[in-house]
Protein backbone atom coordinates (compact mmCIF):
# COMPACT_ATOMS: atom_id res chain seq x y z
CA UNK A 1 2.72 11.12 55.93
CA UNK A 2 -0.53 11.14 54.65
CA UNK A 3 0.88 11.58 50.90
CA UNK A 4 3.20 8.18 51.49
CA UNK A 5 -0.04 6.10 52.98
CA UNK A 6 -1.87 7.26 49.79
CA UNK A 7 1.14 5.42 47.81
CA UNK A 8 1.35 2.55 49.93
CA UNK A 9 -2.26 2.15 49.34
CA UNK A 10 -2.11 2.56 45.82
CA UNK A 11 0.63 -0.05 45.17
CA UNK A 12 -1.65 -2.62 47.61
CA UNK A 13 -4.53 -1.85 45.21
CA UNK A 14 -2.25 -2.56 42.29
CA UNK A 15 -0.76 -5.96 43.67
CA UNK A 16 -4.09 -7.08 44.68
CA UNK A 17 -5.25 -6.35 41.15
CA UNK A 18 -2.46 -8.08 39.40
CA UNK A 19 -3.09 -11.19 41.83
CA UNK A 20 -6.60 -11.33 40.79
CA UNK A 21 -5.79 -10.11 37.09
CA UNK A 22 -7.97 -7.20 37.49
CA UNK A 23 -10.96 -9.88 37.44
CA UNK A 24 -10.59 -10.16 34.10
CA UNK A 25 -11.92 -13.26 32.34
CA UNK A 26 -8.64 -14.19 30.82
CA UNK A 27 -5.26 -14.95 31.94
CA UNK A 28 -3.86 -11.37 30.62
CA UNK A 29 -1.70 -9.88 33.99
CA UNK A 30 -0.37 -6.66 31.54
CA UNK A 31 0.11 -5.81 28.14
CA UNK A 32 3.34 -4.13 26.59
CA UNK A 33 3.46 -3.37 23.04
CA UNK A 34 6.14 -1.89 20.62
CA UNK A 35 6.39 -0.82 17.20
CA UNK A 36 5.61 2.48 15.27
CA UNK A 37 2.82 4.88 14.06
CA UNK A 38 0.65 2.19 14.23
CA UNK A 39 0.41 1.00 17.54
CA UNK A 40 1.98 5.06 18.80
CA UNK A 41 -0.12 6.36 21.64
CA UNK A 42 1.95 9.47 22.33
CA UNK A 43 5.79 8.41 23.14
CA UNK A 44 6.40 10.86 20.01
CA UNK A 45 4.81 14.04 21.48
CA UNK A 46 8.33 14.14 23.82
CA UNK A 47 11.00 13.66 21.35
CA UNK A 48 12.15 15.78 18.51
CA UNK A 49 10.59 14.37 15.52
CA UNK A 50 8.57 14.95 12.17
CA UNK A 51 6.53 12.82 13.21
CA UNK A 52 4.17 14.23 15.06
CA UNK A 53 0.23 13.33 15.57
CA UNK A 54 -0.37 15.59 18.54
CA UNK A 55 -2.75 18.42 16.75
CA UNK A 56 -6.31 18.76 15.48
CA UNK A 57 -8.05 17.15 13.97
CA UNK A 58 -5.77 13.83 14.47
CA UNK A 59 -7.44 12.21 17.03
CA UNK A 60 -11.04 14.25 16.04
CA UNK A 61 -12.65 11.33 17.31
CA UNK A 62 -10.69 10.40 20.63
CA UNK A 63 -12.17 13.42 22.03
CA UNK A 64 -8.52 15.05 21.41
CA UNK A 65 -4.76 14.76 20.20
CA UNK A 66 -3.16 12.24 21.90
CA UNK A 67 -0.56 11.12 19.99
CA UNK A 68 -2.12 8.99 17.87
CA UNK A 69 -1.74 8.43 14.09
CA UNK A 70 -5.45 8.10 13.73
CA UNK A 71 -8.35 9.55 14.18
CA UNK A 72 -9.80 7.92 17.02
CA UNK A 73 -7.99 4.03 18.93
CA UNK A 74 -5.61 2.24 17.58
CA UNK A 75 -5.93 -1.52 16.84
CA UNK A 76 -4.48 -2.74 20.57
CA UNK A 77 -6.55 0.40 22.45
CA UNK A 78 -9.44 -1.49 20.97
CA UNK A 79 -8.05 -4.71 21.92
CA UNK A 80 -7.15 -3.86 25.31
CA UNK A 81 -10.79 -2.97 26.04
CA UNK A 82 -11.98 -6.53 24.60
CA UNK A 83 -9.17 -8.02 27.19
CA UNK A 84 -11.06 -6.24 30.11
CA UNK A 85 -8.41 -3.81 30.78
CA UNK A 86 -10.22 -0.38 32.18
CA UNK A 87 -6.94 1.77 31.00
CA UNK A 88 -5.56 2.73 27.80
CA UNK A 89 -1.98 1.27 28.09
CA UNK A 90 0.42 4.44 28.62
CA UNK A 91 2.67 5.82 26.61
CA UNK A 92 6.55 4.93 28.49
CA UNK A 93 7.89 8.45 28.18
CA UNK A 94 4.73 9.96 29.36
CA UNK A 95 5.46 11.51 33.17
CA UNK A 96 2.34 9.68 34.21
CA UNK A 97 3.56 6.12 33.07
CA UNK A 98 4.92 5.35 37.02
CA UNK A 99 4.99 3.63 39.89
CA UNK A 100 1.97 1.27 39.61
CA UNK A 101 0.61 2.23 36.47
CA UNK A 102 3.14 0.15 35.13
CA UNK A 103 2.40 -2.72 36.29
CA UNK A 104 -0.69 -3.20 34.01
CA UNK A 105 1.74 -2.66 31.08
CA UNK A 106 3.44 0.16 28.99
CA UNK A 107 3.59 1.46 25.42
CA UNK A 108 6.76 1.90 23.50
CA UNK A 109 5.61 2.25 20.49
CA UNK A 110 6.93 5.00 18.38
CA UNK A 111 6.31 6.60 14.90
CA UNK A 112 8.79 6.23 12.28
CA UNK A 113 10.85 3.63 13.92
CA UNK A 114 11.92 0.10 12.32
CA UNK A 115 13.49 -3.21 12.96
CA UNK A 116 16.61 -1.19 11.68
CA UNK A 117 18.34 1.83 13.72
CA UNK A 118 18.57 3.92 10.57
CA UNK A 119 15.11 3.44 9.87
CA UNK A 120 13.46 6.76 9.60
CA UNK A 121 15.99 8.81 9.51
CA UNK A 122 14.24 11.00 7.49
CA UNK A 123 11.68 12.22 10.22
CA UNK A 124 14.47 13.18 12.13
CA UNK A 125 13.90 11.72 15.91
CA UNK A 126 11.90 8.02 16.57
CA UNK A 127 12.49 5.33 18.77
CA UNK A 128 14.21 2.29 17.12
CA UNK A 129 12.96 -1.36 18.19
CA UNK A 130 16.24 -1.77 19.62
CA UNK A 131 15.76 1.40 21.62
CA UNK A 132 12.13 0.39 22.95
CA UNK A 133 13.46 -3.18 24.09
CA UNK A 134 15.93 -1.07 26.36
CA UNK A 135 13.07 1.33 27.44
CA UNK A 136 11.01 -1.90 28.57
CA UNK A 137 14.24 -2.98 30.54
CA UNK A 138 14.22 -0.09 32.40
CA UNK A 139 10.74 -0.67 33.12
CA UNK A 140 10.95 -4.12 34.17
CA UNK A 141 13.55 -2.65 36.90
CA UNK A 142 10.84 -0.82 37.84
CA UNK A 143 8.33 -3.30 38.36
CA UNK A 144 10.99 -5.45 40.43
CA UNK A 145 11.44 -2.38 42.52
CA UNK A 146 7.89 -2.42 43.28
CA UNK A 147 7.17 -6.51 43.60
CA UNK A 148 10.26 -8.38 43.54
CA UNK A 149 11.78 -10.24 40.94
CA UNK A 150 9.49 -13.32 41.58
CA UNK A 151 6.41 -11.62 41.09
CA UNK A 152 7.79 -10.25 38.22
CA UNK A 153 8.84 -13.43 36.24
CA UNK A 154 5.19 -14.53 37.13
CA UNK A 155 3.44 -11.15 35.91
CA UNK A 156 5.73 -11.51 32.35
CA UNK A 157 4.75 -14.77 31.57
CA UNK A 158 1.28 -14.04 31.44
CA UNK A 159 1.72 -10.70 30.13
CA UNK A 160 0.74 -10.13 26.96
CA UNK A 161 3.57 -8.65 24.27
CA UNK A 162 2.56 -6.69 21.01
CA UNK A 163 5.61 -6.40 18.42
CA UNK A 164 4.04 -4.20 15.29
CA UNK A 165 7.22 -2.86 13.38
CA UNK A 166 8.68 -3.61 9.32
CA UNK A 167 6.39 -1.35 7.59
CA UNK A 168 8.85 1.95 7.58
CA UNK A 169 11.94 -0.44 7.10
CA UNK A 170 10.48 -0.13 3.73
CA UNK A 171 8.55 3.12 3.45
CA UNK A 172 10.88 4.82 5.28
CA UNK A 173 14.34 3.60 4.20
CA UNK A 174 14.75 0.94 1.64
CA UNK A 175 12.21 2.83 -0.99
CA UNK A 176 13.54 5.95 0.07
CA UNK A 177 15.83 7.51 -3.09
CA UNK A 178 18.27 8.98 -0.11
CA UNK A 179 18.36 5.32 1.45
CA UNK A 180 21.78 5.25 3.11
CA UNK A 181 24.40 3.61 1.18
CA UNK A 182 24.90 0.57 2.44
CA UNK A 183 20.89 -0.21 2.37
CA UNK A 184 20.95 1.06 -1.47
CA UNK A 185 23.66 -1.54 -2.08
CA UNK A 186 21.22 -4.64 -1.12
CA UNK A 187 19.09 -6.68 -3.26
CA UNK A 188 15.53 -6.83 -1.77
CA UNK A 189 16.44 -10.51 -0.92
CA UNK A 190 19.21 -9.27 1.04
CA UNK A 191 17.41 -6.47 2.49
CA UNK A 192 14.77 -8.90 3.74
CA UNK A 193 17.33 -11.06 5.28
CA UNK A 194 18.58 -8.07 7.39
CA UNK A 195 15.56 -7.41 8.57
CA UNK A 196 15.08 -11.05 9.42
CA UNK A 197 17.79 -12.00 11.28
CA UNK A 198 17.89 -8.27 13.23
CA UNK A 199 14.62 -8.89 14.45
CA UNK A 200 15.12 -12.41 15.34
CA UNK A 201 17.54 -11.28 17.56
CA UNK A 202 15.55 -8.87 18.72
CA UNK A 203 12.70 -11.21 19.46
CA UNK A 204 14.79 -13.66 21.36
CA UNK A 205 15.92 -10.43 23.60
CA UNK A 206 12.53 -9.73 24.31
CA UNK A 207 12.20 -13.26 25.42
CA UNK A 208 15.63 -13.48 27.19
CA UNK A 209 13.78 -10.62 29.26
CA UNK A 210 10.55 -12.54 30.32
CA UNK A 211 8.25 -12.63 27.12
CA UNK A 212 6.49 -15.58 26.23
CA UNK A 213 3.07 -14.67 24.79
CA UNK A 214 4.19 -12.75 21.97
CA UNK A 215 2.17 -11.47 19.40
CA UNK A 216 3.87 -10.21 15.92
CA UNK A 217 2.03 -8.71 12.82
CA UNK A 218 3.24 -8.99 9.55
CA UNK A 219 3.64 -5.96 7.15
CA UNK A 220 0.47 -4.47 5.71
CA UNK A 221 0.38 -4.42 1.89
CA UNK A 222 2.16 -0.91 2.00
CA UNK A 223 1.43 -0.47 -2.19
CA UNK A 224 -2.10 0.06 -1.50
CA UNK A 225 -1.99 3.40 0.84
CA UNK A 226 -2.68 6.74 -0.42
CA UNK A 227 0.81 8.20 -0.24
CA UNK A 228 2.43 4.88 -2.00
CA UNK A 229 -0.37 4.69 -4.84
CA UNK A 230 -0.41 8.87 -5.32
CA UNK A 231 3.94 8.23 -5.56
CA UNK A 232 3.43 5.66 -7.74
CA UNK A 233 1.15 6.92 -10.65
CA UNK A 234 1.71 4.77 -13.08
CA UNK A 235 0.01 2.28 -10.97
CA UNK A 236 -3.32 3.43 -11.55
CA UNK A 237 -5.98 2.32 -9.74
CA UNK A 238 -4.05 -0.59 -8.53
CA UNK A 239 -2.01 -0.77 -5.57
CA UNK A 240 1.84 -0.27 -6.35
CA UNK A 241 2.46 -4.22 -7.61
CA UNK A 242 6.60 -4.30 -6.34
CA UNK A 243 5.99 -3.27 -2.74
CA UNK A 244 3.61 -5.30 -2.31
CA UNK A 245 5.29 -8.30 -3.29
CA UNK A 246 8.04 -7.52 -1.05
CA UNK A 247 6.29 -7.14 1.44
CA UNK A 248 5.00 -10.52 0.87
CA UNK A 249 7.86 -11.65 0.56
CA UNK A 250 9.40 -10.29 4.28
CA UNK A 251 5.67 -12.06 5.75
CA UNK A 252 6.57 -15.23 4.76
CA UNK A 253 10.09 -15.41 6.23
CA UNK A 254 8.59 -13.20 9.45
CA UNK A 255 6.03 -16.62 9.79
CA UNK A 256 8.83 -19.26 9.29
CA UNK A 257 10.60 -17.37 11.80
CA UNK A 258 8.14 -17.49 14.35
CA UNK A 259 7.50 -20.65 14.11
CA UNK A 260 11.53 -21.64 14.47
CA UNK A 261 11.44 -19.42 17.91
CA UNK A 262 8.33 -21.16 19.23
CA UNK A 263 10.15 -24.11 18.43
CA UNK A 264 13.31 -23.14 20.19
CA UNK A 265 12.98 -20.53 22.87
CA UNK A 266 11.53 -22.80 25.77
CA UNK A 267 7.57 -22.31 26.94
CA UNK A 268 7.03 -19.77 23.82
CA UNK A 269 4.32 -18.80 21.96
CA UNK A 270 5.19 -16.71 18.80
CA UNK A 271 1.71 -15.92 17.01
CA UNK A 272 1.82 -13.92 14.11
CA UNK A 273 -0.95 -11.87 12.76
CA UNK A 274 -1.32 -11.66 9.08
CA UNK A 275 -2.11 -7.78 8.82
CA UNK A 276 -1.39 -8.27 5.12
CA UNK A 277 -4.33 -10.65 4.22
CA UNK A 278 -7.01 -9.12 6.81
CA UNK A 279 -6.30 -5.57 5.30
CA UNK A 280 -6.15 -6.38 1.89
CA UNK A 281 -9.44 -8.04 2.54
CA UNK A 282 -10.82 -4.87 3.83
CA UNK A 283 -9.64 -3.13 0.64
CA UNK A 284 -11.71 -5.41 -1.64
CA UNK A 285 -14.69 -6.31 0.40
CA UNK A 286 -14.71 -2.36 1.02
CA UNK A 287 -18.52 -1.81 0.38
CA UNK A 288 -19.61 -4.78 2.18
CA UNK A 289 -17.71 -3.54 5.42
CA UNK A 290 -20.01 -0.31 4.69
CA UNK A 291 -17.04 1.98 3.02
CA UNK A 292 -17.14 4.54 0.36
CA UNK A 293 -14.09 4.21 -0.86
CA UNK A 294 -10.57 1.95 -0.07
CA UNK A 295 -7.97 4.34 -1.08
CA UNK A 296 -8.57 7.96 -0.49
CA UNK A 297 -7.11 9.53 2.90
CA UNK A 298 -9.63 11.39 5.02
CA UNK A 299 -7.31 13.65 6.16
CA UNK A 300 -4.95 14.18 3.75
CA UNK A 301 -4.32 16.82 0.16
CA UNK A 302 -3.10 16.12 -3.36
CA UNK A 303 -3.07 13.26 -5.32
CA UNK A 304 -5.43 10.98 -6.57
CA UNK A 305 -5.93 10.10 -3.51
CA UNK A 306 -5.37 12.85 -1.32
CA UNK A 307 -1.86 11.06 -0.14
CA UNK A 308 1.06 13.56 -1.15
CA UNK A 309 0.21 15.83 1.50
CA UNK A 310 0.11 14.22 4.87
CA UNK A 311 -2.68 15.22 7.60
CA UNK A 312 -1.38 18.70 8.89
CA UNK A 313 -2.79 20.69 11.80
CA UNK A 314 -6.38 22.45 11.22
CA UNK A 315 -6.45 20.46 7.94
CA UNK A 316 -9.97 19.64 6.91
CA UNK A 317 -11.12 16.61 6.72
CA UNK A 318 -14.23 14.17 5.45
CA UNK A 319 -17.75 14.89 6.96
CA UNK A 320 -18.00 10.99 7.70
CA UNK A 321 -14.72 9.22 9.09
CA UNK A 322 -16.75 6.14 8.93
CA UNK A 323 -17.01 5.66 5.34
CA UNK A 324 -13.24 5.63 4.76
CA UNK A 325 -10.46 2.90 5.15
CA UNK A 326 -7.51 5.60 5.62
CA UNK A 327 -7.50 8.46 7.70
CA UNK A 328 -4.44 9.76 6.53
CA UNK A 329 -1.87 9.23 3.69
CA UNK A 330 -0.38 6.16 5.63
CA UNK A 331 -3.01 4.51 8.56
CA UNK A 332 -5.85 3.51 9.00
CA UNK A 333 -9.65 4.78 10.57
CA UNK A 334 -10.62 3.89 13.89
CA UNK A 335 -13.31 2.20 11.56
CA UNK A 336 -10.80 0.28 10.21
CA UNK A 337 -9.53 -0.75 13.28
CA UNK A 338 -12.24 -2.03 15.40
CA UNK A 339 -12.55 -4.64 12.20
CA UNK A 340 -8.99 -5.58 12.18
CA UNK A 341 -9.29 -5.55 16.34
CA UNK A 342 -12.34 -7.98 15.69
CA UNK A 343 -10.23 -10.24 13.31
CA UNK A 344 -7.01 -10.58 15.86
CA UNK A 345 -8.93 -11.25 18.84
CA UNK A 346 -11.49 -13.95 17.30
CA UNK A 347 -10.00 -14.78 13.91
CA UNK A 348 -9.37 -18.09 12.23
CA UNK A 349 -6.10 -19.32 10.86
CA UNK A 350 -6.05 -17.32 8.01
CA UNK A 351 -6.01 -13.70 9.84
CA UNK A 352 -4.18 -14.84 12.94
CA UNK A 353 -2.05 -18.13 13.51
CA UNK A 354 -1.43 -20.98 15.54
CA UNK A 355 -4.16 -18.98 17.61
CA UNK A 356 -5.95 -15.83 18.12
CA UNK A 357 -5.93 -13.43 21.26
CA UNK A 358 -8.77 -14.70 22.75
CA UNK A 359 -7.63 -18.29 22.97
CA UNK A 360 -4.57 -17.25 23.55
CA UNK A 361 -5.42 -15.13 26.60
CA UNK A 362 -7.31 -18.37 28.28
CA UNK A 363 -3.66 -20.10 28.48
């Protein structure tokens, strides 16, 4: 008895906290985000997958392994703090993420997974975007199980939704030499149309489910990692020239797009954050941001830039975590973060576009 008034309590506390948005200076009722490595904050520690970030020394920095691909937050931990939200947002397959936990948001993020189901196939298990839009399905049953489907069409519409996903569509498929057959047979053209119209679809499920503030970053400029410039030798010091443009080229048909759903999906507001131009900003404006170098991996062995080898458990890695763009092979430092956090949540039209999280959180 006791036990079930402790509960009863609990989801009071919740609802009352939700009603008052947590007296939060913005209009921000929950957060859910999806994606992969980047935004990951553990949903791979409980599948069977290569890709794994839940040993020492990732997360050196966190105070311990938690799942993520970094050494300390990720870009929307960091975020989430600036929003007033006293929680990391949960991972969804974590036991924990229940009851009303949930209704502050979840995390479906998972590393190695694309816009595409075959996406990252080579790290064995990950959790496709089309996957994580089911997981947040069964959430939102959930949620109606604990407030009613009224309060739940309210709490969604305010909610904030994080969509970071594209980058391993390339890494880890269409530049793969064992890309599956039919992806080999594409032209990049017609590779970036795939991805375009899958995750237009995709985007107009999320908002067939309740989404309406939905935030999408473009694709980083994947040439200029570790692993992709150490692969790529003949590059130099340069970042790899071909992925980059391609991945220029999938950001400006990811913006168009956006700006067609805002246009058509009713009370909508598609903003898309250009990941490409704030990081490749970072990379050459690297000493005034107070880095010692753009392109070497903390954590990471072989190579020019320490980026064949990816961060393995009890690796070593650099003295100061602060002086370096990349942690690993692939992401970035919690350094690198907190200034690409910085440059979502109060940047101008150039890093984030038609408006930036805090504005967008005041609507």
């Amino acid at each position: 008895m006791l036990c079930q008034w402790f509960q009863i309590l609990t989801i009071f506390a919740a609802l009352l906290c939700f009603s008052m948005t947590c007296s939060r200076a913005n209009n921000i009722s929950a957060t859910f985000i999806f994606g992969d490595s980047i935004s990951d904050v553990g949903n791979n520690n409980y599948i069977i997958t290569l890709a794994k970030a839940n040993f020492k020394p990732v997360g050196i920095d966190f105070g311990m392994p938690t799942g993520r691909f970094t050494n300390g937050r990720t870009v929307f931990d960091i975020i989430g703090q600036s929003l007033g939200f006293k929680n990391f947002i949960p991972p969804y397959l974590a036991s924990t993420t229940v009851g009303p936990v949930i209704l502050q948001g979840v995390n479906y993020a998972s590393g190695a997974g694309g816009i595409l189901n075959e996406t990252g196939a080579n790290f064995v298990g990950r959790i496709s975007m089309d996957a994580q839009l089911h997981n947040f399905g069964m959430t939102k049953r959930d949620i109606i199980s604990i407030i009613g489907k009224s309060a739940v069409d309210k709490l969604l519409a305010s909610a904030l939704f994080v969509v970071t996903v594209g980058s391993n569509d390339f890494v880890s498929n269409y530049f793969l030499p064992n890309a599956s057959i039919h992806t080999k047979k594409l032209s990049p053209e017609k590779f970036i149309g795939t991805l375009i119209s899958t995750f237009s679809l995709q985007l107009t499920r999320l908002y067939n489910m309740g989404a309406r503030k939905i935030i999408v970053s473009s694709v980083p400029p994947i040439g200029c990692c570790p692993n992709q410039k150490d692969l790529h030798p003949s590059s130099g010091q340069e970042c790899v020239a071909f992925e980059n443009r391609l991945a220029q080229q999938y950001n400006k048909r990811l913006k168009r797009l956006l700006l067609e759903l805002t246009a058509t999906l009713e009370g909508s507001i598609f903003v898309y954050v250009d990941v490409y131009h704030i990081f490749e900003s970072i990379i050459q404006n690297y000493t005034l941001y107070g880095f010692q170098t753009k392109d070497i991996a903390c954590c990471g062995k072989l190579g020019l830039h320490d980026g064949i080898v990816p961060c393995l458990p009890n690796a070593k890695v650099c003295l100061d975590r602060s002086k370096y763009v990349f942690w690993d092979p692939y992401h970035a430092t919690e350094t690198t973060n907190i200034i690409i956090a910085k440059r979502v949540m109060d940047g101008d039209s150039n890093d984030i576009s038609p408006i930036n999280v805090r504005k967008l959180s005041q609507i």
